[in-house]
C-alpha atoms as a PDB file:
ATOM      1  CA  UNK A   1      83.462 117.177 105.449  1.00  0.00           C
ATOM      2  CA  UNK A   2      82.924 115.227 108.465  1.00  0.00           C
ATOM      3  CA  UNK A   3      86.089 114.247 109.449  1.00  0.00           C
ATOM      4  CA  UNK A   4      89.656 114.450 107.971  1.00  0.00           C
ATOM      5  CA  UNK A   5      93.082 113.186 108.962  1.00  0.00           C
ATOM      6  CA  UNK A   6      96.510 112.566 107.579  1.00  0.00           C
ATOM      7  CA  UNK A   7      95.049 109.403 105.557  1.00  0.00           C
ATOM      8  CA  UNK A   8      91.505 109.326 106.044  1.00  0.00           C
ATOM      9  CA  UNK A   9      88.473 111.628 104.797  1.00  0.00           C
ATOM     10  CA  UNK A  10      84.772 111.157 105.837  1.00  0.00           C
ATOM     11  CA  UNK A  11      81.948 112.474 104.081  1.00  0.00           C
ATOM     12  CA  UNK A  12      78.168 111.927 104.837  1.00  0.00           C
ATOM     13  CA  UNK A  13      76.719 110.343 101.716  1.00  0.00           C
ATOM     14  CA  UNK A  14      73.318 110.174 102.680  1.00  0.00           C
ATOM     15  CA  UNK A  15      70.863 110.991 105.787  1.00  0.00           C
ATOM     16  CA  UNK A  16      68.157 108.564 106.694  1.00  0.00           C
ATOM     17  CA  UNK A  17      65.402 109.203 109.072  1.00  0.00           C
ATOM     18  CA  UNK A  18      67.270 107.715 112.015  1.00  0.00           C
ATOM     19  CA  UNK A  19      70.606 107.216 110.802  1.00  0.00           C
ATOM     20  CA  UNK A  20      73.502 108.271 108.456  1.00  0.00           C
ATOM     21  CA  UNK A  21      76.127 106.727 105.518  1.00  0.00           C
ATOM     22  CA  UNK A  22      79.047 107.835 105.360  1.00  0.00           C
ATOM     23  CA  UNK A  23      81.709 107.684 102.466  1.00  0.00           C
ATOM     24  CA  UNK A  24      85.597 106.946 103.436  1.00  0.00           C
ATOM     25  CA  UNK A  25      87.805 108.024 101.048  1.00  0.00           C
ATOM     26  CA  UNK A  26      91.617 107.898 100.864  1.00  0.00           C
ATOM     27  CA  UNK A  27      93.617 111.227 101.025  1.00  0.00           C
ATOM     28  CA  UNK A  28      96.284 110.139  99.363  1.00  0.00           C
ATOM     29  CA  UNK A  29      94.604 108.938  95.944  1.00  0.00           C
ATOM     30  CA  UNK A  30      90.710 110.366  96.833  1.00  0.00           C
ATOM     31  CA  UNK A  31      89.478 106.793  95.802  1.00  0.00           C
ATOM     32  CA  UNK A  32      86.989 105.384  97.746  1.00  0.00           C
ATOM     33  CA  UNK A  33      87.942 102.520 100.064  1.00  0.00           C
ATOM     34  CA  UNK A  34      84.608 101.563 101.543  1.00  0.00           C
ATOM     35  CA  UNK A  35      81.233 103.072 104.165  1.00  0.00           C
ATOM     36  CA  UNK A  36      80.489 103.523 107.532  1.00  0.00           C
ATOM     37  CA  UNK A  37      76.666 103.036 107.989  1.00  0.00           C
ATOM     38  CA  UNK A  38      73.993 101.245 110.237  1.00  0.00           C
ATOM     39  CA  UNK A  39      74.158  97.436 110.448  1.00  0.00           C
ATOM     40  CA  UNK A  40      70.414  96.493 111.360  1.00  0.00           C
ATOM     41  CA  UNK A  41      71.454  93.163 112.854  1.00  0.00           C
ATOM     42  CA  UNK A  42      74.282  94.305 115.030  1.00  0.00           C
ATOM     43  CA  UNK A  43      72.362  97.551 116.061  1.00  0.00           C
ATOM     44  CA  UNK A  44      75.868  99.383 115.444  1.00  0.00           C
ATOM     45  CA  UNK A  45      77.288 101.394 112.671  1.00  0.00           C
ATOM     46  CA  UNK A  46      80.245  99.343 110.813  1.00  0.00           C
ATOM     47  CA  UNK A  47      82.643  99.939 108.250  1.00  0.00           C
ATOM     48  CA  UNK A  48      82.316  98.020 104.865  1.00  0.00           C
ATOM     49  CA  UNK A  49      85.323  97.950 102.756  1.00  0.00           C
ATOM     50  CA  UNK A  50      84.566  98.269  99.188  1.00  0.00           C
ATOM     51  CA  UNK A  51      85.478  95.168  97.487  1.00  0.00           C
ATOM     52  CA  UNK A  52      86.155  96.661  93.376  1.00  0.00           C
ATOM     53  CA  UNK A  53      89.683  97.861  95.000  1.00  0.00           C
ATOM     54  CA  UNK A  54      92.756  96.433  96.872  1.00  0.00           C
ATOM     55  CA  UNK A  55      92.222  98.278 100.132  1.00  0.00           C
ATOM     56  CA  UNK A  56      95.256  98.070 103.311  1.00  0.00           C
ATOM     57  CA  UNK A  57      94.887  99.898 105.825  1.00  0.00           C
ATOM     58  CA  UNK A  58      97.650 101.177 108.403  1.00  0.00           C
ATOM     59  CA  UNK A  59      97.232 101.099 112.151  1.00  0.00           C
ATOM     60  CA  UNK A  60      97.234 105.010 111.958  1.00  0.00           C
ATOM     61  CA  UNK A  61      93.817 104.612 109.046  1.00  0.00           C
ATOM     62  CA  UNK A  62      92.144 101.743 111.320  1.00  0.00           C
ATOM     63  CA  UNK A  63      92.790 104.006 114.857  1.00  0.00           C
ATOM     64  CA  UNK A  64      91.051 106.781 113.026  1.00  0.00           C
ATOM     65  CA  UNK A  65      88.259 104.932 111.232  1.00  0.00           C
ATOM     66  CA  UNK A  66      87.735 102.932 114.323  1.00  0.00           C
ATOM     67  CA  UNK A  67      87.505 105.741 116.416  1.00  0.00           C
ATOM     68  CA  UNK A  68      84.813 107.578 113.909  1.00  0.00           C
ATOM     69  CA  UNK A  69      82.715 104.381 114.306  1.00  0.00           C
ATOM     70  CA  UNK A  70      82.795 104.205 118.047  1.00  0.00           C
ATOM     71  CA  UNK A  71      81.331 107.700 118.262  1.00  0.00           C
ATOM     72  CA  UNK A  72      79.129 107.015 116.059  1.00  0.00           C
ATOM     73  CA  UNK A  73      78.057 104.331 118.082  1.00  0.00           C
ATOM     74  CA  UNK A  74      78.266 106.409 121.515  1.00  0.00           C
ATOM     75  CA  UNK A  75      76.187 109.352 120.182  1.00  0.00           C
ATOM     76  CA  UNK A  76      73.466 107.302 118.669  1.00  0.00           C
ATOM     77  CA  UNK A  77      73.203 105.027 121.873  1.00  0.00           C
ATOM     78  CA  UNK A  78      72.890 108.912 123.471  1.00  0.00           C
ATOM     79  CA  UNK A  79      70.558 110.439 120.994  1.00  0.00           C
ATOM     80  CA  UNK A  80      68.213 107.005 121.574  1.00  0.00           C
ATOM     81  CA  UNK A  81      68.887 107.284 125.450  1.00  0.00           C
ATOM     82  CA  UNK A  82      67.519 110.691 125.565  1.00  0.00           C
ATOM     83  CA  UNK A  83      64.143 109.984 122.991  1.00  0.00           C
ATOM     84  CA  UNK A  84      63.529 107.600 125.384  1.00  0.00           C
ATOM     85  CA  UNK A  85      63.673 109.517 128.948  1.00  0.00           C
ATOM     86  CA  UNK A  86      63.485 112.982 127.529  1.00  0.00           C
END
């Protein structure tokens, strides 16, 4: 486990070389609503609803999703800071 909350569970799914998917599920049914992984074009991790289910989110689920993602973000923009200056 990754990260859990009231709503929200995040599970790594799968390790690339340089970066990581991640599964969010719901806690209150354990189906999946969608993934947080690397979006080449935007040079940012992102979330990506699944699109099989009806998926609605609270502010509560998007604070805590959104806040996964944006250290996600700050600790890769770290980890590339530091390759580069040692």
């Amino acid at each position: 486990m990754i990260y859990e909350d009231k709503w929200i569970k995040i599970e790594l799914l799968e390790r690339k070389p340089k970066t990581e998917v991640y599964e969010v599920r719901s806690k209150y049914s354990d189906c999946p609503i969608g993934l947080v992984h690397w979006y080449p074009s935007w040079r940012h991790y992102t979330f990506e609803p699944l699109t099989d289910y009806k998926i609605e989110l609270s502010d509560r689920c998007l604070f805590a999703l959104g806040s996964f993602v944006m250290q996600l973000n700050s600790e890769h923009t770290f980890k590339l800071q530091y390759e580069k200056h040692g």
